[in-house]
PDB file of N, CA and C in Angstrom:
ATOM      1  N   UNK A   1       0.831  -1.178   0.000  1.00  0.00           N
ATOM      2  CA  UNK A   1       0.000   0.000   0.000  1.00  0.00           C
ATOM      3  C   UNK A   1       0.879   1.246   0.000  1.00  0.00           C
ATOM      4  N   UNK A   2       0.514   2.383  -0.502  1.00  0.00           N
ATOM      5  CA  UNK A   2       1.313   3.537  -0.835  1.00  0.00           C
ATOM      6  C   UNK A   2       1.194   4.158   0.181  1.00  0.00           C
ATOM      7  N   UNK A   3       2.189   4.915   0.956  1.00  0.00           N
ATOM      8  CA  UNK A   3       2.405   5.644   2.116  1.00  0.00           C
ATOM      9  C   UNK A   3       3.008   7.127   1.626  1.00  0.00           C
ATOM     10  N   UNK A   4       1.931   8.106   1.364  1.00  0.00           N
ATOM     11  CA  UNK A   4       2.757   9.483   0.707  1.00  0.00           C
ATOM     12  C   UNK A   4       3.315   9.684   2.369  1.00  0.00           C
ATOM     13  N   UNK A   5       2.891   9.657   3.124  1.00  0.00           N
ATOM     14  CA  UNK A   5       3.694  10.536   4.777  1.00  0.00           C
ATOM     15  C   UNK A   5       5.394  10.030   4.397  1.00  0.00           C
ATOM     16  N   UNK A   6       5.482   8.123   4.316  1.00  0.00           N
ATOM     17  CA  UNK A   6       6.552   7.748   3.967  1.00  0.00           C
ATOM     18  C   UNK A   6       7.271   8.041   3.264  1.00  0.00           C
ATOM     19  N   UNK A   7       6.731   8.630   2.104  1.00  0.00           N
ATOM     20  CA  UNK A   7       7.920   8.749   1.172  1.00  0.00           C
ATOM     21  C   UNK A   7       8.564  10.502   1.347  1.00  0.00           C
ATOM     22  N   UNK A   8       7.694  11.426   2.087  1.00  0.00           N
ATOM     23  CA  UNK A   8       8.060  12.560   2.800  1.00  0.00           C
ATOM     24  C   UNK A   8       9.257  12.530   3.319  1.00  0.00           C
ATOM     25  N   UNK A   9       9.035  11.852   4.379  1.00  0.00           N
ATOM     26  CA  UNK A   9       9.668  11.941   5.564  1.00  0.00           C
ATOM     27  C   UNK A   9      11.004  11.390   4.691  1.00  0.00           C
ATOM     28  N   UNK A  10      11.019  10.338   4.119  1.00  0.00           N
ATOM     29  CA  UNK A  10      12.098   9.192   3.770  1.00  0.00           C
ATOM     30  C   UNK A  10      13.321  10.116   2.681  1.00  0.00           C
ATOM     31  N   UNK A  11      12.087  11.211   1.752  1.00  0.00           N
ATOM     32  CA  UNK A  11      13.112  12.356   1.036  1.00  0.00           C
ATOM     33  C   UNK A  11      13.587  13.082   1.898  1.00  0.00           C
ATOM     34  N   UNK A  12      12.739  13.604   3.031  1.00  0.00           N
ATOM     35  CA  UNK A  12      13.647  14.759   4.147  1.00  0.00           C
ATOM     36  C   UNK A  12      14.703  14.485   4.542  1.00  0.00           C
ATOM     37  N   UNK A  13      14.357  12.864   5.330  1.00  0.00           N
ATOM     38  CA  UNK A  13      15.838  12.382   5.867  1.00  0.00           C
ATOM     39  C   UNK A  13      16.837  12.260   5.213  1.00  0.00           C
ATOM     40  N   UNK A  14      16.836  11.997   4.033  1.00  0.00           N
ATOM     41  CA  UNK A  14      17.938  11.290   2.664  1.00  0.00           C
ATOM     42  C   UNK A  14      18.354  12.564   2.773  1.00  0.00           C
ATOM     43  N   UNK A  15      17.995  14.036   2.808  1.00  0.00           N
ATOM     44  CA  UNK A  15      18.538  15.215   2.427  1.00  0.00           C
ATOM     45  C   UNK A  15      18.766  15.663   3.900  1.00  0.00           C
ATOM     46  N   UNK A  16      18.741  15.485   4.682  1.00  0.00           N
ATOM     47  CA  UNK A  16      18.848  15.804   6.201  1.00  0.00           C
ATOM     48  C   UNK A  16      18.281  16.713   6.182  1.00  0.00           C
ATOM     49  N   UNK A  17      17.211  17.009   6.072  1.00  0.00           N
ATOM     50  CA  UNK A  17      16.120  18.718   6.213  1.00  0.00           C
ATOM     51  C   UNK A  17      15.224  17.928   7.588  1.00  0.00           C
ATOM     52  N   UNK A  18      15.339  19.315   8.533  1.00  0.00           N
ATOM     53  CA  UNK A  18      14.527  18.789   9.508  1.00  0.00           C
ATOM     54  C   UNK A  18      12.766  18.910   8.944  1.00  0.00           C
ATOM     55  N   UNK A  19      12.167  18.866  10.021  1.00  0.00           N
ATOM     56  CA  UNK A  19      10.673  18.742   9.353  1.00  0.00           C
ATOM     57  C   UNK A  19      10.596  20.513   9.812  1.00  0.00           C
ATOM     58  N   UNK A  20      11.266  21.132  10.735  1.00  0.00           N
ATOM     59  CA  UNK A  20      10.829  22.594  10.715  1.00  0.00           C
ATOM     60  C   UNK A  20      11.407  23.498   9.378  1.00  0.00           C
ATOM     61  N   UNK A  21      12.546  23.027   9.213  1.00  0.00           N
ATOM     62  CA  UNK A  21      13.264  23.441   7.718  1.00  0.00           C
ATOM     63  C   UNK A  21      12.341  23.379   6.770  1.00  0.00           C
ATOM     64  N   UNK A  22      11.758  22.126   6.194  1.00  0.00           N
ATOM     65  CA  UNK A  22      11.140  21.479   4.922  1.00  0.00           C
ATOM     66  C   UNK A  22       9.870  22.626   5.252  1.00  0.00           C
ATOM     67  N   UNK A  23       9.271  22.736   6.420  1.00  0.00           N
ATOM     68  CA  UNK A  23       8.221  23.517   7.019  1.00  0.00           C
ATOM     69  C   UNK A  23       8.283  25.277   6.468  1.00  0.00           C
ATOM     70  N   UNK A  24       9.833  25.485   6.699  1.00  0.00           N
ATOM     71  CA  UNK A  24       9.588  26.748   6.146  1.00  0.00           C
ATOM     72  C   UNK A  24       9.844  26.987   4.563  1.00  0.00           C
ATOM     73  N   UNK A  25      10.552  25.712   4.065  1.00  0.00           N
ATOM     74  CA  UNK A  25      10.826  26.112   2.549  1.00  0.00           C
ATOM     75  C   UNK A  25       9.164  25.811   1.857  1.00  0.00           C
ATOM     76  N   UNK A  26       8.076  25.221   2.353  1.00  0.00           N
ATOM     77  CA  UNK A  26       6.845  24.879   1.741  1.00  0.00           C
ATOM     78  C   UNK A  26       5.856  25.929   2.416  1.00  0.00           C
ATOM     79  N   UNK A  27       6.449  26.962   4.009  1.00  0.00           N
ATOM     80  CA  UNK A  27       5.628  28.157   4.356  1.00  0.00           C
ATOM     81  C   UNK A  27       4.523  27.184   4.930  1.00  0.00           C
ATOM     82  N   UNK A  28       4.665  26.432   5.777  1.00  0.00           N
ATOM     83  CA  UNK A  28       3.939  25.784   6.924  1.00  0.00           C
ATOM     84  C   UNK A  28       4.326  24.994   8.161  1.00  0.00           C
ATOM     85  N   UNK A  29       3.651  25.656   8.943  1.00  0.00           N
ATOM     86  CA  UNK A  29       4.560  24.840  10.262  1.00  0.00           C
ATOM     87  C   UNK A  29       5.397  23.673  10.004  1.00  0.00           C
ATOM     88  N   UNK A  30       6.162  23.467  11.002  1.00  0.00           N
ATOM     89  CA  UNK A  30       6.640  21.914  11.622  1.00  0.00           C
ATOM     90  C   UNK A  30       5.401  21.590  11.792  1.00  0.00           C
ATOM     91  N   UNK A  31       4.719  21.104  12.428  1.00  0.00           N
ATOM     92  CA  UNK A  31       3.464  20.591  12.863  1.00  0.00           C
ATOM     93  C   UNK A  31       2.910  19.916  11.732  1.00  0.00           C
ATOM     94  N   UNK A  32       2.416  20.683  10.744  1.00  0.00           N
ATOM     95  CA  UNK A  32       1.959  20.681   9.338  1.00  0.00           C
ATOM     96  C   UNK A  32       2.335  19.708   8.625  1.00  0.00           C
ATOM     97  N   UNK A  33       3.851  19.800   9.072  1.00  0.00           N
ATOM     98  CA  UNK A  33       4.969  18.591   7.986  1.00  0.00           C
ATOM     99  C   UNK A  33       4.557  17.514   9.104  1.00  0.00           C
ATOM    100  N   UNK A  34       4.394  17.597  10.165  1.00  0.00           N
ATOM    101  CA  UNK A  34       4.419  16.347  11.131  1.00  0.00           C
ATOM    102  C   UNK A  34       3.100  15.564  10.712  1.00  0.00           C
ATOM    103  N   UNK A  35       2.217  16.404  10.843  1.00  0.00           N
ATOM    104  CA  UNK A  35       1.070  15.815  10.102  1.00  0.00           C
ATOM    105  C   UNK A  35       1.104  14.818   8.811  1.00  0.00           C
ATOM    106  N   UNK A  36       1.758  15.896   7.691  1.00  0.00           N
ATOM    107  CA  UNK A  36       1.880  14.863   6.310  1.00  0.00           C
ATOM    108  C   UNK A  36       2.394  13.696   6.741  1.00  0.00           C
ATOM    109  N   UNK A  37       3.767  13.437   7.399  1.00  0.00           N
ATOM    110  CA  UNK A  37       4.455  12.769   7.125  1.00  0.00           C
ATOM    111  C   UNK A  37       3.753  11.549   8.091  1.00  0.00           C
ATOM    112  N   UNK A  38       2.634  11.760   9.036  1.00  0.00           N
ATOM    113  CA  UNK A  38       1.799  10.868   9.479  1.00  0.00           C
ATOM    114  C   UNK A  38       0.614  10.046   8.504  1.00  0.00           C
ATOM    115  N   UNK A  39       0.478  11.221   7.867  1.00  0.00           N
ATOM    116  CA  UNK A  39      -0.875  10.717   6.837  1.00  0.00           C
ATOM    117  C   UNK A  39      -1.737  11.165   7.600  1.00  0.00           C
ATOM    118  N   UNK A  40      -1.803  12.205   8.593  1.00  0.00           N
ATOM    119  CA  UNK A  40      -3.362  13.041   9.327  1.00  0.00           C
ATOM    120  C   UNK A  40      -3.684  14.277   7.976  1.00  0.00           C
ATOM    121  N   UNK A  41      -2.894  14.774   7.871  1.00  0.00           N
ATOM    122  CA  UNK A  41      -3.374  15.644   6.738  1.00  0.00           C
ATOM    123  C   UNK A  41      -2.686  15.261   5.484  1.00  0.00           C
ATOM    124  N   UNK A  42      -3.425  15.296   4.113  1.00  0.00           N
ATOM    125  CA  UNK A  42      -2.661  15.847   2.869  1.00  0.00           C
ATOM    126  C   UNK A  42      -2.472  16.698   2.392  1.00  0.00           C
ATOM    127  N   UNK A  43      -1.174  17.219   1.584  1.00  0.00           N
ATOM    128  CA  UNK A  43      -0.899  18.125   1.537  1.00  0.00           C
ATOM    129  C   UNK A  43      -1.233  18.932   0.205  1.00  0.00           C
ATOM    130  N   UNK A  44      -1.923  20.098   0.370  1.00  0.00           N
ATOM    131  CA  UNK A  44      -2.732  20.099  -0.867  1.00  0.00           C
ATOM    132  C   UNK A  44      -1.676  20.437  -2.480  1.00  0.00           C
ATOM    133  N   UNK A  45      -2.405  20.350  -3.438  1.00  0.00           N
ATOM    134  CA  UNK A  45      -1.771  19.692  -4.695  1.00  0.00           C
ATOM    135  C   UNK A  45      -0.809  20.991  -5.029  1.00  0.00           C
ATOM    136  N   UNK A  46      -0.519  22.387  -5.153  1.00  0.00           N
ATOM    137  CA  UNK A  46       0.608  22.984  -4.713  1.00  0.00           C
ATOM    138  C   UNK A  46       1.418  22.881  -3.773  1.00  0.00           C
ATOM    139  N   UNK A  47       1.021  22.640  -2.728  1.00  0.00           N
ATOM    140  CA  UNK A  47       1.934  21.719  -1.516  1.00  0.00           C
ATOM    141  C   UNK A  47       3.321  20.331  -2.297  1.00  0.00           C
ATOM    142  N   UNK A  48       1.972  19.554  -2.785  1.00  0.00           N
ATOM    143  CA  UNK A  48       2.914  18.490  -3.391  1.00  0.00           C
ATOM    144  C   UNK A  48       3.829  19.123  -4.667  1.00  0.00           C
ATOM    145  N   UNK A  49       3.765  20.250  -5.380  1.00  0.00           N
ATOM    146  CA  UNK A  49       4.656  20.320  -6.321  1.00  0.00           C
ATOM    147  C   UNK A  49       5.691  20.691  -5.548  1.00  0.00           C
ATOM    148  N   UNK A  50       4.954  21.477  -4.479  1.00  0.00           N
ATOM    149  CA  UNK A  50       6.530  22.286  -4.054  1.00  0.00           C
ATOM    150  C   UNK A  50       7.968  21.152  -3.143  1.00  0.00           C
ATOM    151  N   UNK A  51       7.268  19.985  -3.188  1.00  0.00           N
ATOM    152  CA  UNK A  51       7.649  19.159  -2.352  1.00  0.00           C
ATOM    153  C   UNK A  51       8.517  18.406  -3.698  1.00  0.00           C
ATOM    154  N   UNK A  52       7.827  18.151  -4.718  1.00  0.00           N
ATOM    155  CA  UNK A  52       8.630  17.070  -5.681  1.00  0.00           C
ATOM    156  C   UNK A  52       9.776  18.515  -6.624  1.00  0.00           C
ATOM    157  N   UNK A  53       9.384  20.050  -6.578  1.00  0.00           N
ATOM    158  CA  UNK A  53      10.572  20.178  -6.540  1.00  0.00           C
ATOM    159  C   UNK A  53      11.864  20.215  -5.586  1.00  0.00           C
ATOM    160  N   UNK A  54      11.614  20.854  -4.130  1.00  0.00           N
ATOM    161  CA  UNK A  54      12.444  20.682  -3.346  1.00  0.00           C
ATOM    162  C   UNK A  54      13.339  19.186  -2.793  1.00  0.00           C
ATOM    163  N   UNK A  55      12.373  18.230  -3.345  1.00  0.00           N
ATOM    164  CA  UNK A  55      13.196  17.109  -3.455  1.00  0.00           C
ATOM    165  C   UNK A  55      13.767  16.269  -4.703  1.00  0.00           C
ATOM    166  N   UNK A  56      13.350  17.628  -5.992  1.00  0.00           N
ATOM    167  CA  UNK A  56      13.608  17.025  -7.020  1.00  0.00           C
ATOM    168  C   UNK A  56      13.095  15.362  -7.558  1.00  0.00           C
ATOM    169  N   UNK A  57      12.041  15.365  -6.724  1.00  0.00           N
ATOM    170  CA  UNK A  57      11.637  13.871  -7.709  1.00  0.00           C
ATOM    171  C   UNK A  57      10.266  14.262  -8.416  1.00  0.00           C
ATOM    172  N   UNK A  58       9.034  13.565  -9.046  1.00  0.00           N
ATOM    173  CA  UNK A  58       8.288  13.867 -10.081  1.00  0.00           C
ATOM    174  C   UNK A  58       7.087  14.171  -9.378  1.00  0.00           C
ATOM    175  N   UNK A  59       5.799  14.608  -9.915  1.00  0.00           N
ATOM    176  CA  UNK A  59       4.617  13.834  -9.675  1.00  0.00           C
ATOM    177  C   UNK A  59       4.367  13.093  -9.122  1.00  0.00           C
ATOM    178  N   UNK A  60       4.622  12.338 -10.288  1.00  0.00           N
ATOM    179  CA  UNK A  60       4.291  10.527 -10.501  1.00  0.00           C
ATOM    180  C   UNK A  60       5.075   9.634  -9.278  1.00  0.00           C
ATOM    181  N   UNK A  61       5.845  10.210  -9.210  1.00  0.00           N
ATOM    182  CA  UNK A  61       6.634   9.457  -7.762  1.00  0.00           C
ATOM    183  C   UNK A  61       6.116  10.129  -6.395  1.00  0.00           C
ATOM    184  N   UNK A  62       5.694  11.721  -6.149  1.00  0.00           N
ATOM    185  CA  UNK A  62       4.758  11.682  -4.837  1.00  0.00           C
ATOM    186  C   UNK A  62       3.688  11.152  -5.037  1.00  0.00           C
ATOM    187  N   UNK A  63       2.652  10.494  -5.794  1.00  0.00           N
ATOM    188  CA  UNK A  63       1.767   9.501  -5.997  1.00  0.00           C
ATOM    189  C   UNK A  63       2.175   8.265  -6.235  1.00  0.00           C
ATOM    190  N   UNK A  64       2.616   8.119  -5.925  1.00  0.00           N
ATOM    191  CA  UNK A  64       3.154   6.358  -6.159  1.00  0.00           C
ATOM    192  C   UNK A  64       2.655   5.808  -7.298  1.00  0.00           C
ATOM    193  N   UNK A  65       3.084   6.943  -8.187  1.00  0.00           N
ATOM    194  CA  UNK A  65       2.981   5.828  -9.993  1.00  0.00           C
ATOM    195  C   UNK A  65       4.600   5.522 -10.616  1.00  0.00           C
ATOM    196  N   UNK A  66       4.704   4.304 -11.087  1.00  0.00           N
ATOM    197  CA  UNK A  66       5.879   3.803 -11.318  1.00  0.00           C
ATOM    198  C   UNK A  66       6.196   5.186 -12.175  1.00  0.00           C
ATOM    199  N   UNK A  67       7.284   4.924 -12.075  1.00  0.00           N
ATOM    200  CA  UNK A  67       8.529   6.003 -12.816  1.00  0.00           C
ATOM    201  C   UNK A  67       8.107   5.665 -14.645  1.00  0.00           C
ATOM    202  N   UNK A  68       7.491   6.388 -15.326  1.00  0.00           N
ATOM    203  CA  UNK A  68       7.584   5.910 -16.900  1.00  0.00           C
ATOM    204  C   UNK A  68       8.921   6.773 -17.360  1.00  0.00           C
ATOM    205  N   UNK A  69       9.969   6.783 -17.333  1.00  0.00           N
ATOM    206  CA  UNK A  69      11.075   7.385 -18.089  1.00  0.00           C
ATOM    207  C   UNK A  69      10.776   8.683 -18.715  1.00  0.00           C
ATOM    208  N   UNK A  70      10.553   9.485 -17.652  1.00  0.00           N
ATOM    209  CA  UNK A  70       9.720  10.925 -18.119  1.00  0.00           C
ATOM    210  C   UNK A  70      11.520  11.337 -17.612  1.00  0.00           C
ATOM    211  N   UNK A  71      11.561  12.481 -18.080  1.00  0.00           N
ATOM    212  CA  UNK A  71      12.702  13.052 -18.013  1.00  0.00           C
ATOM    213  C   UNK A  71      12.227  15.008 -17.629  1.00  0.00           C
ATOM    214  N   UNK A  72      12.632  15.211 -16.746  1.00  0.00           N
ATOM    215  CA  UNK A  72      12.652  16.862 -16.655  1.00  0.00           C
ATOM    216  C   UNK A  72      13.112  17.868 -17.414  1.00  0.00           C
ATOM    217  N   UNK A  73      12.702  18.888 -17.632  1.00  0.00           N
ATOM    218  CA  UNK A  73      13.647  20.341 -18.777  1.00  0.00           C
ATOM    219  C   UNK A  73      13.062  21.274 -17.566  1.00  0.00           C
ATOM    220  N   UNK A  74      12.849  20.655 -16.076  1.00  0.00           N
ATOM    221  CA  UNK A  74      12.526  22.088 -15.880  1.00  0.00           C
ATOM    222  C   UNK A  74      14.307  23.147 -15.237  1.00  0.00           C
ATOM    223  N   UNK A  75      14.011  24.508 -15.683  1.00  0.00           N
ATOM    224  CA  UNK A  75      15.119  24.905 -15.923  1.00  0.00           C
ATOM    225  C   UNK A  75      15.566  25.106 -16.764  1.00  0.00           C
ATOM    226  N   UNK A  76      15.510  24.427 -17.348  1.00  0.00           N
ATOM    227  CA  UNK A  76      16.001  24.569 -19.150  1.00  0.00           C
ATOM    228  C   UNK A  76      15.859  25.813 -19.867  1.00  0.00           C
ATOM    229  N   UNK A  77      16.524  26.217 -20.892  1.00  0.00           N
ATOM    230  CA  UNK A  77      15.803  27.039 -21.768  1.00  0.00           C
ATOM    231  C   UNK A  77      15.168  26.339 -22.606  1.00  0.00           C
ATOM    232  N   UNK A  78      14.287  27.777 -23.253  1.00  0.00           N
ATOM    233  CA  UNK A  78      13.469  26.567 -24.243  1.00  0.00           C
ATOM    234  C   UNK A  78      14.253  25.991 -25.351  1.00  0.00           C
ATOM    235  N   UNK A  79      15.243  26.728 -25.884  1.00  0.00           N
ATOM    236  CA  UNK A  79      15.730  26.150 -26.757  1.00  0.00           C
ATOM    237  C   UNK A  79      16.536  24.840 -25.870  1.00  0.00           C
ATOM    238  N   UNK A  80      17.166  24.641 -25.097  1.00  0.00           N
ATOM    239  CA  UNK A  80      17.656  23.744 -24.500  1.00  0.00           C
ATOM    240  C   UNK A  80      16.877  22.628 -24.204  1.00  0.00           C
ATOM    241  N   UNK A  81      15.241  22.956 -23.987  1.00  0.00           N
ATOM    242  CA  UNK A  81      13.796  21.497 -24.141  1.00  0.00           C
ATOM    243  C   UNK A  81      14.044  21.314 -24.955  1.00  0.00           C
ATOM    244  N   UNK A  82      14.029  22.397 -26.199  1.00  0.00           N
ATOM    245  CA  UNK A  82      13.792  21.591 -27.812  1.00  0.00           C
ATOM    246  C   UNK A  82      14.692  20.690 -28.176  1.00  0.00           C
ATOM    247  N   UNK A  83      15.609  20.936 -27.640  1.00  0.00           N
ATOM    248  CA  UNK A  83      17.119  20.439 -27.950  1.00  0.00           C
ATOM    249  C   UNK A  83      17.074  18.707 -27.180  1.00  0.00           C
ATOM    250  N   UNK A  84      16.489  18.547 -26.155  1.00  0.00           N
ATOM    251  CA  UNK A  84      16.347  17.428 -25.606  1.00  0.00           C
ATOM    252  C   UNK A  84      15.662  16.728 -26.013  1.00  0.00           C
ATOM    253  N   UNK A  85      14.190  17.561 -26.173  1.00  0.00           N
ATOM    254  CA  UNK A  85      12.848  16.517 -26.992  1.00  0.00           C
ATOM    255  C   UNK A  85      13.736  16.084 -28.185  1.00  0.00           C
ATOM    256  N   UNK A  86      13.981  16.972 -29.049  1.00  0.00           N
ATOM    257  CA  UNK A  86      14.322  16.451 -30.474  1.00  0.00           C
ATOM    258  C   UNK A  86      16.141  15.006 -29.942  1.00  0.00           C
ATOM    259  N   UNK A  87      16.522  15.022 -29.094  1.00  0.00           N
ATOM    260  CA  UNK A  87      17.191  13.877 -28.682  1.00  0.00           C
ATOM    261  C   UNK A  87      16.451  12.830 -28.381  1.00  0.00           C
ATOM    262  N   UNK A  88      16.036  12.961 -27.146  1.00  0.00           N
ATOM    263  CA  UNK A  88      14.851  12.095 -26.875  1.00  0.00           C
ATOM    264  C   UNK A  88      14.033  11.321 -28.282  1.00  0.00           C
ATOM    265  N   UNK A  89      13.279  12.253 -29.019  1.00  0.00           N
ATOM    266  CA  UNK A  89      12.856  11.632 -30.224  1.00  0.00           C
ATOM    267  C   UNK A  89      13.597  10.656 -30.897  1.00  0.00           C
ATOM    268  N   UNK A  90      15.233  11.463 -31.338  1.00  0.00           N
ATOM    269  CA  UNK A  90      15.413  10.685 -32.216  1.00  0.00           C
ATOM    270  C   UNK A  90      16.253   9.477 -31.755  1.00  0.00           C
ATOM    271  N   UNK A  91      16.726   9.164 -30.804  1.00  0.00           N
ATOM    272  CA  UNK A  91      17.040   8.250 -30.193  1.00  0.00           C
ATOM    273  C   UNK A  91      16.160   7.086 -29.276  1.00  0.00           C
ATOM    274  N   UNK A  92      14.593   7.943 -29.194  1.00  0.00           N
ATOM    275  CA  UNK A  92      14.032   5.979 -29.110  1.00  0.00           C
ATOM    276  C   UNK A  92      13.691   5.497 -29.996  1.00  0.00           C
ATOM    277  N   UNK A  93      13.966   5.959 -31.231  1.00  0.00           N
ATOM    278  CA  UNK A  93      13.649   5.196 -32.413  1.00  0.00           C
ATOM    279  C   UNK A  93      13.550   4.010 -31.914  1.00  0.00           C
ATOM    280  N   UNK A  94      13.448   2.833 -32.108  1.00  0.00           N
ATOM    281  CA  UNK A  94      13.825   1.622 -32.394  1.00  0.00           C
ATOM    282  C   UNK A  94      13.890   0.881 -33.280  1.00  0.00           C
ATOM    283  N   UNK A  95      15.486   0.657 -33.431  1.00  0.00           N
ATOM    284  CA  UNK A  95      15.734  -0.363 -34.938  1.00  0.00           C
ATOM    285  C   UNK A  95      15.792  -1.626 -34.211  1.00  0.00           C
ATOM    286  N   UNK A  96      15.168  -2.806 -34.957  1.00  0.00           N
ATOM    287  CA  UNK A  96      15.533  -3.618 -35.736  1.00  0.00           C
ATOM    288  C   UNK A  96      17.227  -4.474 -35.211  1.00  0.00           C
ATOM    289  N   UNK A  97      17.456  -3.507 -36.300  1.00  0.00           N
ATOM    290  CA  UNK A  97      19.380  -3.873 -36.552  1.00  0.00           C
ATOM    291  C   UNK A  97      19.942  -2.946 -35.910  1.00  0.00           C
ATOM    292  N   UNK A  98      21.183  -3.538 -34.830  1.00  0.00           N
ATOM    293  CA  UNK A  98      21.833  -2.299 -34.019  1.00  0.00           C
ATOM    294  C   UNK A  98      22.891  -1.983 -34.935  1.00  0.00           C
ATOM    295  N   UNK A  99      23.157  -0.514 -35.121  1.00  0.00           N
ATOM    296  CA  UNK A  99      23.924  -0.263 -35.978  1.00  0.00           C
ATOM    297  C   UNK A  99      24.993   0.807 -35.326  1.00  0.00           C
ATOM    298  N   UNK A 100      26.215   0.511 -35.639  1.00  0.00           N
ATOM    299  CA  UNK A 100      27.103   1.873 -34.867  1.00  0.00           C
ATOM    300  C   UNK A 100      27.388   2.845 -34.940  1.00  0.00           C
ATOM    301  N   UNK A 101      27.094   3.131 -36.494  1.00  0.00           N
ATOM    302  CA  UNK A 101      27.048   4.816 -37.169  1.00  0.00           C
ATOM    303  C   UNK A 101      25.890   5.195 -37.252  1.00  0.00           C
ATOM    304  N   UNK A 102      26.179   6.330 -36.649  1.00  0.00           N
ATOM    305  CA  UNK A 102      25.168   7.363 -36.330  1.00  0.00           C
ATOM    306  C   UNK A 102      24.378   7.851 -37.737  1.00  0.00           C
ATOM    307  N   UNK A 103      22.835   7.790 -37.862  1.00  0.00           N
ATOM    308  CA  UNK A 103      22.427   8.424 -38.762  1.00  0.00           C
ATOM    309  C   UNK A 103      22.767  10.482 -38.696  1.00  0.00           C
ATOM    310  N   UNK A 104      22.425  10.800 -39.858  1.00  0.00           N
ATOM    311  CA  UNK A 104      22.771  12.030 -40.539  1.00  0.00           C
ATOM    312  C   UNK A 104      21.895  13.369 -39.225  1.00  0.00           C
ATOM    313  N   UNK A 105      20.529  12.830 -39.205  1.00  0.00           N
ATOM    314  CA  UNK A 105      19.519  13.099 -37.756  1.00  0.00           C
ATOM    315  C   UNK A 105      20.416  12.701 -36.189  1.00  0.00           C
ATOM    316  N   UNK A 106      20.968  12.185 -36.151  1.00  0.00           N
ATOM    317  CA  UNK A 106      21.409  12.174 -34.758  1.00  0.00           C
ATOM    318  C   UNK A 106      22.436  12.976 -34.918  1.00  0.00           C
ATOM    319  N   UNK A 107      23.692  12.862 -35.724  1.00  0.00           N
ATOM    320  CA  UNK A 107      24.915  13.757 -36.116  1.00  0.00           C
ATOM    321  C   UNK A 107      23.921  15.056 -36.015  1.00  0.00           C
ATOM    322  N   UNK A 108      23.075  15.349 -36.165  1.00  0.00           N
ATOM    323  CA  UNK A 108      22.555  16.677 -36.394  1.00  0.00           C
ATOM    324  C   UNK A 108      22.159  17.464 -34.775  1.00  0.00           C
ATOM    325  N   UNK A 109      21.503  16.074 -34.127  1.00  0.00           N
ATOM    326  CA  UNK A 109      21.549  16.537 -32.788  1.00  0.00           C
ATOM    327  C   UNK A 109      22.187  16.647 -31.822  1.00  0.00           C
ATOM    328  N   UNK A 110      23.240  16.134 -32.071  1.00  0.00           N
ATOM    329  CA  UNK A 110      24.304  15.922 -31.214  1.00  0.00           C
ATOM    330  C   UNK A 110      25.299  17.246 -31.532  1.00  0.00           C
ATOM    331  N   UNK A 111      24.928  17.887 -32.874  1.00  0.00           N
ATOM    332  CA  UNK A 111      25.354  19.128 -33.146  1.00  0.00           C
ATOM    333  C   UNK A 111      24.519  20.441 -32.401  1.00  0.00           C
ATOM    334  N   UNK A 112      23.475  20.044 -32.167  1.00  0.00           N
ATOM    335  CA  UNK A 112      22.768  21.340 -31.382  1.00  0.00           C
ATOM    336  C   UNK A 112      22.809  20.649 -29.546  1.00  0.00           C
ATOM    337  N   UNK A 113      22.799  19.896 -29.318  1.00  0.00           N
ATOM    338  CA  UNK A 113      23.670  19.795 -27.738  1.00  0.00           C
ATOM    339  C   UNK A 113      25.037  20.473 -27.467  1.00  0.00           C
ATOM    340  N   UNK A 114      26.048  20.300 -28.515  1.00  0.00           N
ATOM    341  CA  UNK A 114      27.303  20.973 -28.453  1.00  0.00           C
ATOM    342  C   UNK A 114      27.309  22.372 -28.321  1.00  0.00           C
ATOM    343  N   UNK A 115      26.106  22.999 -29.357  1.00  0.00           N
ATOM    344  CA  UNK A 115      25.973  24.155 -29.525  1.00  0.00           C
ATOM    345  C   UNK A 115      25.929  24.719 -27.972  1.00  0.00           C
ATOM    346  N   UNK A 116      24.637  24.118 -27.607  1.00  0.00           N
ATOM    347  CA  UNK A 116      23.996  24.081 -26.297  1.00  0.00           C
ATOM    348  C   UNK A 116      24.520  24.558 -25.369  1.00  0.00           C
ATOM    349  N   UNK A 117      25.627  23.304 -25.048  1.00  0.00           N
ATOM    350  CA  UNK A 117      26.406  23.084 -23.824  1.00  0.00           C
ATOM    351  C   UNK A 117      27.633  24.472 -23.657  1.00  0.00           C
ATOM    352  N   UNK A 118      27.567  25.158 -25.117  1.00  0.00           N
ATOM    353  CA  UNK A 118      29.339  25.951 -25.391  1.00  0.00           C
ATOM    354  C   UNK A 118      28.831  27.175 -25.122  1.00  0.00           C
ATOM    355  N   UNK A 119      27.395  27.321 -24.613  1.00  0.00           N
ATOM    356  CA  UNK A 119      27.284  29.235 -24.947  1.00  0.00           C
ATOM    357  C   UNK A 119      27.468  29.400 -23.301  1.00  0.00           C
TER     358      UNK A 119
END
């Protein structure tokens, strides 16, 4: 059974944030966090973003849905998303035949990551 209090508490500790700390970076008591991390209160659905960013994990993981290989751009520029989606794209292709040279489309993206990474 899914325990959101558990998986709270279990990111706080991994990061050593007390529950009054985590309390003020989300702007609610200790108490508040003591609560979540019991399962007496939930924490409402801006609550939880601010929680899967401060611990950097997803959504889908403060709800206990398996991980689907979603990947983040938050931060990113946009050209720096585009730059990922269009990786992302062209690399789950799936062939068939594994092949070791790079098509003309990947050489291409791997040219706008470089770009990317140099400014």
């Amino acid at each position: 059974m899914y325990d959101l209090g558990a998986l709270i508490r279990s990111l706080r500790k991994e990061r050593n944030i007390t529950q009054k700390k985590l309390g003020e970076l989300l702007d609610v008591t200790e108490g508040t966090v003591s609560k979540y991390e019991a399962n007496i209160m939930t924490p409402p659905f801006e609550t939880l973003r601010s929680i899967a960013s401060i611990f950097d994990v997803s959504m889908d993981t403060l709800c206990g849905m398996k991980h689907q290989g979603t990947l983040s751009t938050h931060g990113l520029t946009e050209a720096q998303t585009e730059t990922v989606k269009s990786l992302v794209d062209t690399y789950r292709v799936k062939n068939a035949q594994t092949r070791r040279q790079l098509s003309q489309e990947q050489y291409s993206v791997l040219g706008k990551i470089t770009a990317e990474l140099t400014k």
